[in-house]
Protein backbone atom coordinates (compact mmCIF):
# COMPACT_ATOMS: atom_id res chain seq x y z
CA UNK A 1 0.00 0.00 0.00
CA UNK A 2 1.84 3.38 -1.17
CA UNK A 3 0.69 6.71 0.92
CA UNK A 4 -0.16 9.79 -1.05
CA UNK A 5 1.83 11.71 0.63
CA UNK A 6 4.69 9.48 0.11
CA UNK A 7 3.77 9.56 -3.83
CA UNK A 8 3.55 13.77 -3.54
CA UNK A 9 6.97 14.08 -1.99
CA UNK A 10 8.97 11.85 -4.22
CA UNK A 11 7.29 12.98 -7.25
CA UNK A 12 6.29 16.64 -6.77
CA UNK A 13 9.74 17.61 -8.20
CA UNK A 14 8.68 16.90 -11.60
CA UNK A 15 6.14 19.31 -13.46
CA UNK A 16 5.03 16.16 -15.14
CA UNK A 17 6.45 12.68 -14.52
CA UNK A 18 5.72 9.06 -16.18
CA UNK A 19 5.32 6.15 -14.98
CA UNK A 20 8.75 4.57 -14.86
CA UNK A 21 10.14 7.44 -12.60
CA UNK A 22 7.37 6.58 -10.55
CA UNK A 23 8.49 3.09 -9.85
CA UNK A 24 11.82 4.66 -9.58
CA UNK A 25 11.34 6.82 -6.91
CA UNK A 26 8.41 4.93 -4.79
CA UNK A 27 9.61 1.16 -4.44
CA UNK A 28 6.87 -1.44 -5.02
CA UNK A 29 4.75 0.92 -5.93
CA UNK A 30 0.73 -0.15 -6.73
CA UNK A 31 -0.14 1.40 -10.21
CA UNK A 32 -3.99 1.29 -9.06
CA UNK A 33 -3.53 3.94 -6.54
CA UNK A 34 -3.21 6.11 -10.08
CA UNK A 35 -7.07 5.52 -11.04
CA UNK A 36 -7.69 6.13 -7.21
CA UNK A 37 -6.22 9.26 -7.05
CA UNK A 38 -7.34 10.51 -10.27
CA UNK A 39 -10.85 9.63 -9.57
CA UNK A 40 -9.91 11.60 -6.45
CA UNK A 41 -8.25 14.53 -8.41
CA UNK A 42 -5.21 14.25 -6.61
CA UNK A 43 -3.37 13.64 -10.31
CA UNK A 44 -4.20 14.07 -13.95
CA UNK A 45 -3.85 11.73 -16.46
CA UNK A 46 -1.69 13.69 -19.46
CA UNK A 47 -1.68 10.54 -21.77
CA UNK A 48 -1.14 6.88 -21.22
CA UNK A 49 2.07 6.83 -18.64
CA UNK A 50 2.34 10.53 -18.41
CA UNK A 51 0.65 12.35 -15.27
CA UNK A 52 0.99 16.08 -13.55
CA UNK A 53 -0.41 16.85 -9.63
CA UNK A 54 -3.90 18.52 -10.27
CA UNK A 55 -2.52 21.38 -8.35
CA UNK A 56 0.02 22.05 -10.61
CA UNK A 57 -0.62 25.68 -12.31
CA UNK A 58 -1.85 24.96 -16.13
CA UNK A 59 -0.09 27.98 -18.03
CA UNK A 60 2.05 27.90 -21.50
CA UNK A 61 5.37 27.11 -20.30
CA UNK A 62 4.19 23.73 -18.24
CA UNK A 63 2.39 22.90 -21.89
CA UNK A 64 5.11 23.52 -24.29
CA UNK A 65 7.36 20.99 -21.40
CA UNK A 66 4.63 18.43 -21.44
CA UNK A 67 4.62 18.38 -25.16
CA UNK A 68 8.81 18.30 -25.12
CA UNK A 69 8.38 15.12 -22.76
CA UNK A 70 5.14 12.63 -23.49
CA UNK A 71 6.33 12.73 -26.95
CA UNK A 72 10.30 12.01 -26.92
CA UNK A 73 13.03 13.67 -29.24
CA UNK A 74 10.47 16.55 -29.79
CA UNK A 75 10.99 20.93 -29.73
CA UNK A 76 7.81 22.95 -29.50
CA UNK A 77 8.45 25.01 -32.91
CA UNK A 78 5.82 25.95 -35.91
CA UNK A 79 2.46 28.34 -35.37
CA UNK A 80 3.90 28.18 -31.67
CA UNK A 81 7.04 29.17 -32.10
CA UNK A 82 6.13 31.92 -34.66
CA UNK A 83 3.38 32.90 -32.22
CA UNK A 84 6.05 33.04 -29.18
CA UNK A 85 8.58 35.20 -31.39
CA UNK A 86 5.36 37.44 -32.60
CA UNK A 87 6.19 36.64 -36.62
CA UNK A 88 2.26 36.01 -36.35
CA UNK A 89 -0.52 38.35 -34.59
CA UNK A 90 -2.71 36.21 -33.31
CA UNK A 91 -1.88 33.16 -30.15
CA UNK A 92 -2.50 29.48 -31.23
CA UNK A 93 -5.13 27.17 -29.68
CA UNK A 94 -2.69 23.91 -30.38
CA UNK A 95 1.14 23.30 -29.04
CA UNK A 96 3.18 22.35 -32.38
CA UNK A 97 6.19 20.96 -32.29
CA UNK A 98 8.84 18.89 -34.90
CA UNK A 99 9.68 15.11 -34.00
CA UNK A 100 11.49 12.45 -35.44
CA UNK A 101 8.85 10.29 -34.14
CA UNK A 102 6.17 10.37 -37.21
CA UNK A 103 3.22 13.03 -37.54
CA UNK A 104 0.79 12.50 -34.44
CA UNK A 105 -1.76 14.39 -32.26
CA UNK A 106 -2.82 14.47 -28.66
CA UNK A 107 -5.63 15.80 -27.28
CA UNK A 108 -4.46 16.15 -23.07
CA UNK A 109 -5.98 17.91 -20.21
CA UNK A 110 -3.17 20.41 -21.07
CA UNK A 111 -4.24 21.66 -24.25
CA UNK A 112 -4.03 19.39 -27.89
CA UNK A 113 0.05 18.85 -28.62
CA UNK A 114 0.31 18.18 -32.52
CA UNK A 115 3.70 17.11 -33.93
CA UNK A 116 5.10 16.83 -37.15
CA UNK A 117 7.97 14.38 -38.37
CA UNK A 118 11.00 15.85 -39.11
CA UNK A 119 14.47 13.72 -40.39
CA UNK A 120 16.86 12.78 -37.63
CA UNK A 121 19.30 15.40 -39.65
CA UNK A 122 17.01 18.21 -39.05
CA UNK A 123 16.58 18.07 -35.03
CA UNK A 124 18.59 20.87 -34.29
CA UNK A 125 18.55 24.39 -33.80
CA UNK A 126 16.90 25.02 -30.66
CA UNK A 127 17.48 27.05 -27.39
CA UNK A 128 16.95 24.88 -24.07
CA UNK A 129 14.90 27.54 -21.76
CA UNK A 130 15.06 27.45 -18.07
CA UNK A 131 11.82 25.75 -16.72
CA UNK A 132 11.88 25.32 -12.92
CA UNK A 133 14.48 22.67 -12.62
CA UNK A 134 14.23 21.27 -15.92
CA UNK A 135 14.48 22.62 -19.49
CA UNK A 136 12.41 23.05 -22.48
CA UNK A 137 13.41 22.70 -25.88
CA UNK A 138 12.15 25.74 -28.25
CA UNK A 139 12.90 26.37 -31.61
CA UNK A 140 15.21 29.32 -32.29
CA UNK A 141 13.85 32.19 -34.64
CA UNK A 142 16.04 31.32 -37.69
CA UNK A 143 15.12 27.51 -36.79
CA UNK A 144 10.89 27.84 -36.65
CA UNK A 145 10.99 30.20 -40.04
CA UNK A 146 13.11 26.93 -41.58
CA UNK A 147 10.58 24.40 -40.21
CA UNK A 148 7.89 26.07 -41.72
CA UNK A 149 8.91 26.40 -44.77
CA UNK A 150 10.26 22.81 -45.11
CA UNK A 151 7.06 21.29 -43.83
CA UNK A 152 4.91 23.50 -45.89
CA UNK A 153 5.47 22.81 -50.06
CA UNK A 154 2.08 24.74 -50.19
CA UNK A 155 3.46 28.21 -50.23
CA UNK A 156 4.32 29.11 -53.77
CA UNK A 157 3.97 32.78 -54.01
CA UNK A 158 5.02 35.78 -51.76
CA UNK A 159 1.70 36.70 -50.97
CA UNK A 160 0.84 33.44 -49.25
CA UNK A 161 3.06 35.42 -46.57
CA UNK A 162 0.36 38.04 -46.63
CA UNK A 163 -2.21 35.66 -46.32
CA UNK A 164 -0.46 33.81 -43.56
CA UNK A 165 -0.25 37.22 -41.86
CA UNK A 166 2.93 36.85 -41.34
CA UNK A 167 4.90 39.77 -39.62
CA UNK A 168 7.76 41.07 -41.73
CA UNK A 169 9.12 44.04 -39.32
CA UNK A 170 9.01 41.65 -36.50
CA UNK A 171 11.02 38.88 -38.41
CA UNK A 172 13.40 41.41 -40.45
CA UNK A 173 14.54 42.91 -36.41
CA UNK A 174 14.48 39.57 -34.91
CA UNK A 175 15.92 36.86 -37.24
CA UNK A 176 19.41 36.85 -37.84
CA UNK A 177 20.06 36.41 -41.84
CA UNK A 178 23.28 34.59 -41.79
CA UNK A 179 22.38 32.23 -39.17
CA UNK A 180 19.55 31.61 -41.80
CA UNK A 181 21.81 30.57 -44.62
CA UNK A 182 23.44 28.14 -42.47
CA UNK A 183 20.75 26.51 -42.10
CA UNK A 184 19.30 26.52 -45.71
CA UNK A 185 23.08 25.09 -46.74
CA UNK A 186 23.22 22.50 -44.34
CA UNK A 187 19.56 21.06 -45.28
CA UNK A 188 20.48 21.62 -48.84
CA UNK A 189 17.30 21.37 -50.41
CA UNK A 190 16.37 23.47 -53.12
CA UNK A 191 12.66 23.34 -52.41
CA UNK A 192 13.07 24.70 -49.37
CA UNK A 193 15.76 27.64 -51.07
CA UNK A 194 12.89 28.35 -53.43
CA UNK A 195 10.87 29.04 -50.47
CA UNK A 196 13.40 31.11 -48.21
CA UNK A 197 13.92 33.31 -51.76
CA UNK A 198 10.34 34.08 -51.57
CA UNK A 199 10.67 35.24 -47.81
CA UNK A 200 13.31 37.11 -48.47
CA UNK A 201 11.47 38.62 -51.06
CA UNK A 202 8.07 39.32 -48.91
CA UNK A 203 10.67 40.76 -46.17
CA UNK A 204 12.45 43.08 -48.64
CA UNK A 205 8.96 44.02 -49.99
CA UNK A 206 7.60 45.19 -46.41
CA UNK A 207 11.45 46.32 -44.56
């Protein structure tokens, strides 16, 4: 029989925590005291093996970790990241990140976490940010304007910018253009240099 309290103590470290740290930290541990204590609303269910303490405050930053760690070798990065970094005006209702797990979606208690597949070659570019005692991986500008465009073949014209709404005085003083090219010559694809051409072009259009 495992105590709550003993569970709480060994476990409140962790903004959320799965289910083998849990057997780490409380020995012999009874994984039906997890239904009790949901039913209880002592813990929340994230996703299968992925919990948080109900009392845990529910704001972005415990989101974008949640969606770093139920889904493994992730970085919270597309709408976002652009959000975050104000390239777009408006919030977003889902937590996006790149994986090179394949394409999925999860609809938690802390908000729907989408994901889209990226190569093993392409997980890079991100900025760890401080997070209590942990991290959180985050796209870097330079990084979420690359993922964007790779992911999306769709935009063909500089005016799907426009219609994307996407801020070109926020990106022109943010981004930093070199940094850019490093990336667009280590991918080395030249569907993805046809699209950076045309964001250079919408950014020169609107400087």
């Amino acid at each position: 029989m495992n105590s709550y309290q003993q569970f709480y103590a060994a476990l409140k470290v962790f903004p959320v925590f799965p289910l083998v740290e849990i057997r780490k930290r409380v020995p012999n541990f009874d994984t039906r005291r997890l239904v009790e204590w949901q039913a209880k609303g002592y813990i929340t269910k994230i996703r299968n093996g992925w919990y948080t303490f109900a009392d845990e405050p529910v704001d972005e930053q415990l989101s974008w970790y949640a969606a770093n760690r139920i889904y493994p070798y992730s970085y919270i990065s597309l709408e976002s990241a652009l959000s975050y970094y104000g390239f777009i005006p408006e919030g977003v209702f889902q937590v996006t990140s790149c994986s090179t797990l394949k394409t999925n979606q999860f609809d938690t208690p802390l908000g729907n976490f989408r994901y889209r597949h990226i190569k093993p070659s392409l997980f890079l570019g991100y900025n760890l940010h401080p997070f209590r005692n942990t991290v959180i991986r985050f796209a870097e500008p330079e990084k979420t304007l690359i993922d964007y465009l790779y992911l999306h073949p769709q935009i063909k014209h500089t005016d799907d910018f426009t219609a994307l709404r996407w801020h070109a005085t926020e990106i022109n003083a943010t981004i930093n253009f070199n940094r850019l090219r490093v990336f667009e010559t280590y991918i080395n694809s030249a569907a993805l240099s046809r699209r950076l051409d045309l964001l250079r072009a919408y950014l020169n259009a609107h400087t």
